[in-house]
Structures are given as structure tokens and as C-alpha cells.
N, C-alpha and C. Protein backbone atom coordinates (compact mmCIF):
# COMPACT_ATOMS: atom_id res chain seq x y z
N UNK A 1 -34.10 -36.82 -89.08
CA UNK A 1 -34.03 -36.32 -87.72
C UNK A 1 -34.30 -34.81 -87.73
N UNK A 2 -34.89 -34.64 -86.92
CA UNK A 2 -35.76 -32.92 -86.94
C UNK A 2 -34.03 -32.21 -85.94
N UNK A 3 -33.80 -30.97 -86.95
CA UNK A 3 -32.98 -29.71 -86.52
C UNK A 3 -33.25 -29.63 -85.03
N UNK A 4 -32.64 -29.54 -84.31
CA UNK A 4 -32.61 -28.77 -82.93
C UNK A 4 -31.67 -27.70 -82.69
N UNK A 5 -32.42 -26.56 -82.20
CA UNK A 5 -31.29 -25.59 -82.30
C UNK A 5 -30.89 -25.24 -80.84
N UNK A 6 -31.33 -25.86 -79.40
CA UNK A 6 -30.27 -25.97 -78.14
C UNK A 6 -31.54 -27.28 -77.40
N UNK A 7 -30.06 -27.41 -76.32
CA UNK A 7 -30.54 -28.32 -75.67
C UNK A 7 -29.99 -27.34 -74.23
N UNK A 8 -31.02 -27.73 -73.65
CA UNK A 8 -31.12 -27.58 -72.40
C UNK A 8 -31.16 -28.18 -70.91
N UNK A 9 -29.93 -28.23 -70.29
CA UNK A 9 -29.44 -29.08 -69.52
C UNK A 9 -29.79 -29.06 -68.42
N UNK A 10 -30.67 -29.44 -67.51
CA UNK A 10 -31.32 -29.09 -66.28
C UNK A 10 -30.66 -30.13 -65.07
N UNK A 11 -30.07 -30.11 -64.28
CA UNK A 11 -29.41 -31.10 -63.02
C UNK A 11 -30.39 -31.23 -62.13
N UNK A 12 -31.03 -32.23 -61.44
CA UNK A 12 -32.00 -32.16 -60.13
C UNK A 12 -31.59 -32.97 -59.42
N UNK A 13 -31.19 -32.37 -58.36
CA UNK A 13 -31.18 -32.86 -56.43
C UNK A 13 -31.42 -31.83 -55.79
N UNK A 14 -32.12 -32.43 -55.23
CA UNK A 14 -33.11 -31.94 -54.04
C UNK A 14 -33.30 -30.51 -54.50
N UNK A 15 -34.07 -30.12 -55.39
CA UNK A 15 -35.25 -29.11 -55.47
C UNK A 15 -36.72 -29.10 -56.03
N UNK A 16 -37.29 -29.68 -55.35
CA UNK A 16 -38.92 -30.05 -55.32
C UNK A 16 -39.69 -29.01 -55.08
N UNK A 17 -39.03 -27.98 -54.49
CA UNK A 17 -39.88 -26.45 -54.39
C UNK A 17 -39.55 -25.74 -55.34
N UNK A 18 -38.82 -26.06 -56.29
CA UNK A 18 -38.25 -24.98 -57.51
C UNK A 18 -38.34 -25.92 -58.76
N UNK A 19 -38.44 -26.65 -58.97
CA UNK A 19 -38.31 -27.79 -60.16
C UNK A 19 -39.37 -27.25 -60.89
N UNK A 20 -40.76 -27.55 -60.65
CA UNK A 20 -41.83 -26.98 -61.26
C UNK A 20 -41.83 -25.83 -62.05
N UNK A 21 -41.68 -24.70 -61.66
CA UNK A 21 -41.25 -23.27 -61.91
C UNK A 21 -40.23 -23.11 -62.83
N UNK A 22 -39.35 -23.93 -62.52
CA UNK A 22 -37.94 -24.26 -63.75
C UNK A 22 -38.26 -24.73 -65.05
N UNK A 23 -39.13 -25.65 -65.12
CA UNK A 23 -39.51 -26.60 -65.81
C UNK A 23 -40.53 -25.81 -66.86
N UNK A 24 -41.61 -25.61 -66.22
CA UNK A 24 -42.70 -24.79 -66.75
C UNK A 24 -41.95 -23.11 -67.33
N UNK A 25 -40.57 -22.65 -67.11
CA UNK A 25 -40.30 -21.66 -67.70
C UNK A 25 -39.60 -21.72 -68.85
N UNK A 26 -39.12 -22.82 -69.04
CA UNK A 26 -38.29 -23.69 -70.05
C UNK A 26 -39.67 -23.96 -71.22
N UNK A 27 -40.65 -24.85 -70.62
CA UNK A 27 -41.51 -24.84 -71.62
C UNK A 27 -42.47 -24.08 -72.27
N UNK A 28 -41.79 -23.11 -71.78
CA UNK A 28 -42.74 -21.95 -72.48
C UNK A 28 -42.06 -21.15 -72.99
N UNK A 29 -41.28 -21.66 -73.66
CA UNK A 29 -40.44 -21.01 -74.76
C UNK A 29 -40.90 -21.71 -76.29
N UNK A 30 -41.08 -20.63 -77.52
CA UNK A 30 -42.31 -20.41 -78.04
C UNK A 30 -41.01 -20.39 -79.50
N UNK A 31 -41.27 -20.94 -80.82
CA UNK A 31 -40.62 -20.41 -82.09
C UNK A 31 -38.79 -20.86 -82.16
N UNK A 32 -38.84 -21.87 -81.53
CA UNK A 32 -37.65 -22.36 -81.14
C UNK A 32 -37.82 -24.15 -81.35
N UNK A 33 -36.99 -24.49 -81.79
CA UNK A 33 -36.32 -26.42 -81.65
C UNK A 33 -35.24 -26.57 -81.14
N UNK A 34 -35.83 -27.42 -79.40
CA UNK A 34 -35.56 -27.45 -78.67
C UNK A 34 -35.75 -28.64 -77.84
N UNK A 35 -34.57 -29.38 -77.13
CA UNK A 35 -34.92 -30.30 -76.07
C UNK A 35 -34.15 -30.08 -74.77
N UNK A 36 -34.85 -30.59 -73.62
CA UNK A 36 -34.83 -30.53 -72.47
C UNK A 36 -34.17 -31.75 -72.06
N UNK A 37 -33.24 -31.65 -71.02
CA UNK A 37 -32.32 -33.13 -70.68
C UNK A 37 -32.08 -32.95 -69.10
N UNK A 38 -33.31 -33.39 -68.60
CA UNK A 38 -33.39 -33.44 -67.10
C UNK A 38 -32.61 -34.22 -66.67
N UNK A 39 -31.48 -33.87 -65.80
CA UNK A 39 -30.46 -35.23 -65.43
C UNK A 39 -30.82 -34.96 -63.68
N UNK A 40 -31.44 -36.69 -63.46
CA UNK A 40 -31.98 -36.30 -61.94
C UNK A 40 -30.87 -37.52 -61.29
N UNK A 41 -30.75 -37.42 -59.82
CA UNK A 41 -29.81 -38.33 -58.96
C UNK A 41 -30.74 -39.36 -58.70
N UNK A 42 -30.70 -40.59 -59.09
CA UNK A 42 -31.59 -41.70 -58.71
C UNK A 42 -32.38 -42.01 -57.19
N UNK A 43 -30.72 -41.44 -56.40
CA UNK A 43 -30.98 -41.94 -55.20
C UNK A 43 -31.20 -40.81 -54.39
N UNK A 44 -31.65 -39.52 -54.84
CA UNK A 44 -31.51 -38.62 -53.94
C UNK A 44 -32.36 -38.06 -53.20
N UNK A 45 -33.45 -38.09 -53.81
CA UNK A 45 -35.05 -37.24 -53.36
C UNK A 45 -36.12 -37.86 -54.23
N UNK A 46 -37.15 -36.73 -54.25
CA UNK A 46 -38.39 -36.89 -55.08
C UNK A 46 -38.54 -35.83 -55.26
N UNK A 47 -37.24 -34.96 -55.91
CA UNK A 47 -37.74 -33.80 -56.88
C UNK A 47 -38.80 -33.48 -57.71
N UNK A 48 -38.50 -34.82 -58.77
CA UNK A 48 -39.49 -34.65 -59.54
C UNK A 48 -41.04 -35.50 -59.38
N UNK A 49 -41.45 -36.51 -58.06
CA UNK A 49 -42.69 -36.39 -57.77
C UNK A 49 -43.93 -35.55 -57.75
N UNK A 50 -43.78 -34.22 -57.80
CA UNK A 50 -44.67 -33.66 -58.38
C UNK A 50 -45.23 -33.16 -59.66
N UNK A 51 -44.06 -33.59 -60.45
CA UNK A 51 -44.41 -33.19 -62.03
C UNK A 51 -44.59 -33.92 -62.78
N UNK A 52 -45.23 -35.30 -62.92
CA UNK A 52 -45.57 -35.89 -63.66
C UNK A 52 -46.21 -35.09 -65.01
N UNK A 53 -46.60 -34.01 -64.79
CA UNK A 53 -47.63 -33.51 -66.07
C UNK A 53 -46.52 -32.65 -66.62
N UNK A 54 -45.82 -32.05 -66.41
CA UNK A 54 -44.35 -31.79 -66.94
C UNK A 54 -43.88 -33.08 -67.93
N UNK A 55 -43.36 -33.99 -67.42
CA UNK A 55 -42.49 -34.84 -67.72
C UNK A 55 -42.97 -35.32 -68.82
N UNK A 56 -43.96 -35.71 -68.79
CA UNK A 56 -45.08 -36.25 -70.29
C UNK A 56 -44.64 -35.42 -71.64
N UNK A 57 -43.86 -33.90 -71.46
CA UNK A 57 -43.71 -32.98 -72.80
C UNK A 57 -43.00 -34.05 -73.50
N UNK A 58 -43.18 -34.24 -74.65
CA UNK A 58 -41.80 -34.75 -75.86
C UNK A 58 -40.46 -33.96 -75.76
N UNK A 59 -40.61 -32.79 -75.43
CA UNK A 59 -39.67 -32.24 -75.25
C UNK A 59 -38.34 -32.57 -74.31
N UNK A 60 -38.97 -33.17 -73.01
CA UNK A 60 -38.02 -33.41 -71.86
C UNK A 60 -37.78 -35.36 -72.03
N UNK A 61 -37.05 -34.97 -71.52
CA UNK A 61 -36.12 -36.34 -71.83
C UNK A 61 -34.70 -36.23 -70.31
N UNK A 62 -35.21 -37.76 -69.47
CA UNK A 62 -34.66 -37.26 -68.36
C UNK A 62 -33.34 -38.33 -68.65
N UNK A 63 -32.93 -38.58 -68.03
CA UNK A 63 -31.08 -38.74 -67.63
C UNK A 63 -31.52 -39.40 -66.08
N UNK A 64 -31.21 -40.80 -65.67
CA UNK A 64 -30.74 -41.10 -64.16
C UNK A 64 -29.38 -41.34 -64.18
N UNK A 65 -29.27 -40.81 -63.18
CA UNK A 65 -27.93 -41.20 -62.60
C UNK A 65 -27.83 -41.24 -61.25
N UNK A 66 -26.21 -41.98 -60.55
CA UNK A 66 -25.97 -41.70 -59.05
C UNK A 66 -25.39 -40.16 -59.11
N UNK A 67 -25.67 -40.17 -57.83
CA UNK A 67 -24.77 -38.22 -57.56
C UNK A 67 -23.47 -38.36 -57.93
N UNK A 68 -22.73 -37.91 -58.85
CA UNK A 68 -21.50 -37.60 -59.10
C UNK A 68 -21.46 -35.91 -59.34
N UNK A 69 -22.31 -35.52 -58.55
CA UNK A 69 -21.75 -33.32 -58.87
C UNK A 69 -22.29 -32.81 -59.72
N UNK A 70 -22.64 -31.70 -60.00
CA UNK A 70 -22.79 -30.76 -60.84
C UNK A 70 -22.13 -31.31 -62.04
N UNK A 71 -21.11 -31.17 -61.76
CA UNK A 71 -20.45 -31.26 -63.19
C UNK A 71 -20.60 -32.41 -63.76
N UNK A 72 -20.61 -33.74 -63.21
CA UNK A 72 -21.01 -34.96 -63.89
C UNK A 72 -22.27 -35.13 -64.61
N UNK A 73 -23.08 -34.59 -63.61
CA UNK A 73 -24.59 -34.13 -64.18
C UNK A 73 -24.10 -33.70 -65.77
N UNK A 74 -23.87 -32.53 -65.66
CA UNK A 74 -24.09 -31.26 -66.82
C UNK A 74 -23.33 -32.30 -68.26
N UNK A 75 -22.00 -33.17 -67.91
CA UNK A 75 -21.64 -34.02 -68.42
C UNK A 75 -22.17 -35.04 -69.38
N UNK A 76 -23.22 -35.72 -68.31
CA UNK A 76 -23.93 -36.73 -68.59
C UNK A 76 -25.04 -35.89 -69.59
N UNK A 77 -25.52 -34.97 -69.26
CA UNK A 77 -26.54 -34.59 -70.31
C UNK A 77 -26.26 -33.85 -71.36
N UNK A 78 -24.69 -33.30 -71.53
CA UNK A 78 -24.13 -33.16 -72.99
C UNK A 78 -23.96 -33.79 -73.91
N UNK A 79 -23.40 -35.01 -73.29
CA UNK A 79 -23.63 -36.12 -74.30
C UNK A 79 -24.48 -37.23 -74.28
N UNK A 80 -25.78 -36.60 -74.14
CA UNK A 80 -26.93 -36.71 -74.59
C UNK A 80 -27.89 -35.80 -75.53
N UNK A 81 -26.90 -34.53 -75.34
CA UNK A 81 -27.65 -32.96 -76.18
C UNK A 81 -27.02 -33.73 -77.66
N UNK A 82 -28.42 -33.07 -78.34
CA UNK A 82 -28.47 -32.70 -79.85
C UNK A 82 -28.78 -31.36 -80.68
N UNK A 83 -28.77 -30.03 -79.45
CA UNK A 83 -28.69 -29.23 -80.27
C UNK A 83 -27.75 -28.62 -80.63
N UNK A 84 -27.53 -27.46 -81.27
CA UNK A 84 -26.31 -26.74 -82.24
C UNK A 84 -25.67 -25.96 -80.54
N UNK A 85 -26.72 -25.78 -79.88
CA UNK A 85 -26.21 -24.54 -78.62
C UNK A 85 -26.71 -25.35 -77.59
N UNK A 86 -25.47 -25.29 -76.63
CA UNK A 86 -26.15 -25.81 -75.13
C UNK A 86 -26.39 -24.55 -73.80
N UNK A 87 -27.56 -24.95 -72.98
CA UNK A 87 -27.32 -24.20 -72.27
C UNK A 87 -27.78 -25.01 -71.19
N UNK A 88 -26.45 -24.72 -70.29
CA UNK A 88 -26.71 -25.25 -68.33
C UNK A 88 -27.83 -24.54 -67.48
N UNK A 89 -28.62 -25.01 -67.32
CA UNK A 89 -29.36 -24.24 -66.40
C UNK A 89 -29.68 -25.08 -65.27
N UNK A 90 -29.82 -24.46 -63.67
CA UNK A 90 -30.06 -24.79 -62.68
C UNK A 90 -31.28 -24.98 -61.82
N UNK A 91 -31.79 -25.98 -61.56
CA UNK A 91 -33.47 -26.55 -61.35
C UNK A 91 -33.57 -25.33 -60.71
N UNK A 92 -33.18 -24.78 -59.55
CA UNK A 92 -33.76 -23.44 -58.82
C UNK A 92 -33.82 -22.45 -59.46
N UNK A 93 -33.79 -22.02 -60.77
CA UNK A 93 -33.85 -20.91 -61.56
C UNK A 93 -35.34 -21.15 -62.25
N UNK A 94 -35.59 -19.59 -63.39
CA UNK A 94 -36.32 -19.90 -63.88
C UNK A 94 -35.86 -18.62 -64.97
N UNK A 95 -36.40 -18.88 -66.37
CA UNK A 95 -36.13 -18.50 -67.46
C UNK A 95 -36.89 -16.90 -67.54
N UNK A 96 -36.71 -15.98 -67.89
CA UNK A 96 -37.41 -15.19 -68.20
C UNK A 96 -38.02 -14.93 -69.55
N UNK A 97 -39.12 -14.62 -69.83
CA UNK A 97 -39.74 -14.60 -71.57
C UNK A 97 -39.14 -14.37 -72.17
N UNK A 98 -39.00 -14.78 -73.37
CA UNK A 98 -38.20 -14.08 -74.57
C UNK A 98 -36.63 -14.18 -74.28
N UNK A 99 -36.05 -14.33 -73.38
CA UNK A 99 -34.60 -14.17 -73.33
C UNK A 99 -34.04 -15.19 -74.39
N UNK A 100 -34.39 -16.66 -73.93
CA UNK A 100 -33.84 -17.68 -74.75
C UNK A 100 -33.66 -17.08 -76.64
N UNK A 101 -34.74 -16.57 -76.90
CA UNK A 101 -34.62 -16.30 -78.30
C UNK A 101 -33.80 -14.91 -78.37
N UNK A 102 -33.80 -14.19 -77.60
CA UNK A 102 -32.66 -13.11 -77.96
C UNK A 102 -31.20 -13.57 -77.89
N UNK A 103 -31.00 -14.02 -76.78
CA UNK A 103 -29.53 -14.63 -76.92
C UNK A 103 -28.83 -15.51 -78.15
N UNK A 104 -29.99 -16.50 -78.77
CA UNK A 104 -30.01 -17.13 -79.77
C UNK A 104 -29.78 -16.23 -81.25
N UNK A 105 -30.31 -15.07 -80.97
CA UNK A 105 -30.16 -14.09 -82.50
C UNK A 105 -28.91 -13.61 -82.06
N UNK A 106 -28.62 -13.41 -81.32
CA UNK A 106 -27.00 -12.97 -81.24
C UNK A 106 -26.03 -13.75 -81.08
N UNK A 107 -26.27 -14.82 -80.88
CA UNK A 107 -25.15 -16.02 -81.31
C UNK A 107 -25.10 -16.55 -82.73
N UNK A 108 -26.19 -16.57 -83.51
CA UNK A 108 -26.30 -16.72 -84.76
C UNK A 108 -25.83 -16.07 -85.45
């Protein structure tokens, strides 16, 4: 089984105008082993209808579930994480360059 050194926990309901942007800032993180654990609400929207070309990465690996909250979300896709470091992040955000790997040298 290949090292992973974080997993990255992404929750989606209802953000279809920000998902993309989230997604695509996550994967462009560069010199890192790493997976993505999209946990989307089955019944909630079509967040992720536009990203099919996203979703295809090996990297992402989604999670359904019914809405049980934030926190059930973040839940459900911990114990599904396999890396050494987790980090929560929120579909309406987006990553800035290089951060992921600085934070990572200083937790190490």
C-alpha cells in the first residue's frame, strides 16, 4: 500500500459555484501523497454535476451519504482517510499554492 501523507476531507451541499475551484486547488498540489475524500449529500443538489473531469483524478475518492451536518460529513470521511495528517476543508474555499507543503514541514 503506497504512504500517504494527508487526506483531505472535502463536505459538499449545495456548492456548485465553488466546488470546481475547491477541487482544482486541491489538485494542484505538487510533491506530496495525497488523497481527496469528497463526502457529498446524496439527496441534496448537483454540486458535483459539473465536474465530472475532476472526479476521474485517482486521487479523489467520493463518500455518499444522507445530510447528517458538517460534522457527520467530516466523520464519515475520517474514517475513510489514510493519511498520517488530516485536513477539513470546505467546498467554498480554495487552497492557496504551496501552503499545503509548508504547513506539512512544520508539522513534521
Amino acid at each position: 500500500m503506497k504512504y500517504i501523507q494527508l487526506s483531505i476531507i472535502i463536505p459538499v451541499f449545495k456548492v456548485k459555484d465553488y466546488v470546481r475551484k475547491c477541487l482544482e486547488s486541491v489538485l494542484a498540489i505538487s510533491n506530496l501523497n495525497y488523497e481527496i475524500i469528497v463526502v457529498q449529500d446524496v439527496h441534496a443538489d448537483n454540486s458535483l454535476e459539473d465536474v465530472p473531469d475532476l472526479l476521474n483524478n485517482p486521487l479523489i475518492r467520493i463518500c455518499n451519504q444522507k445530510n447528517a451536518g458538517l460534522s457527520a460529513a467530516r466523520n464519515a470521511g475520517l474514517f475513510l482517510a489514510k493519511g498520517e495528517f488530516v485536513y477539513f476543508m470546505d467546498s467554498d474555499e480554495a487552497l492557496n499554492y504551496g501552503i499545503v507543503d509548508k504547513v506539512l514541514k512544520k508539522a513534521s
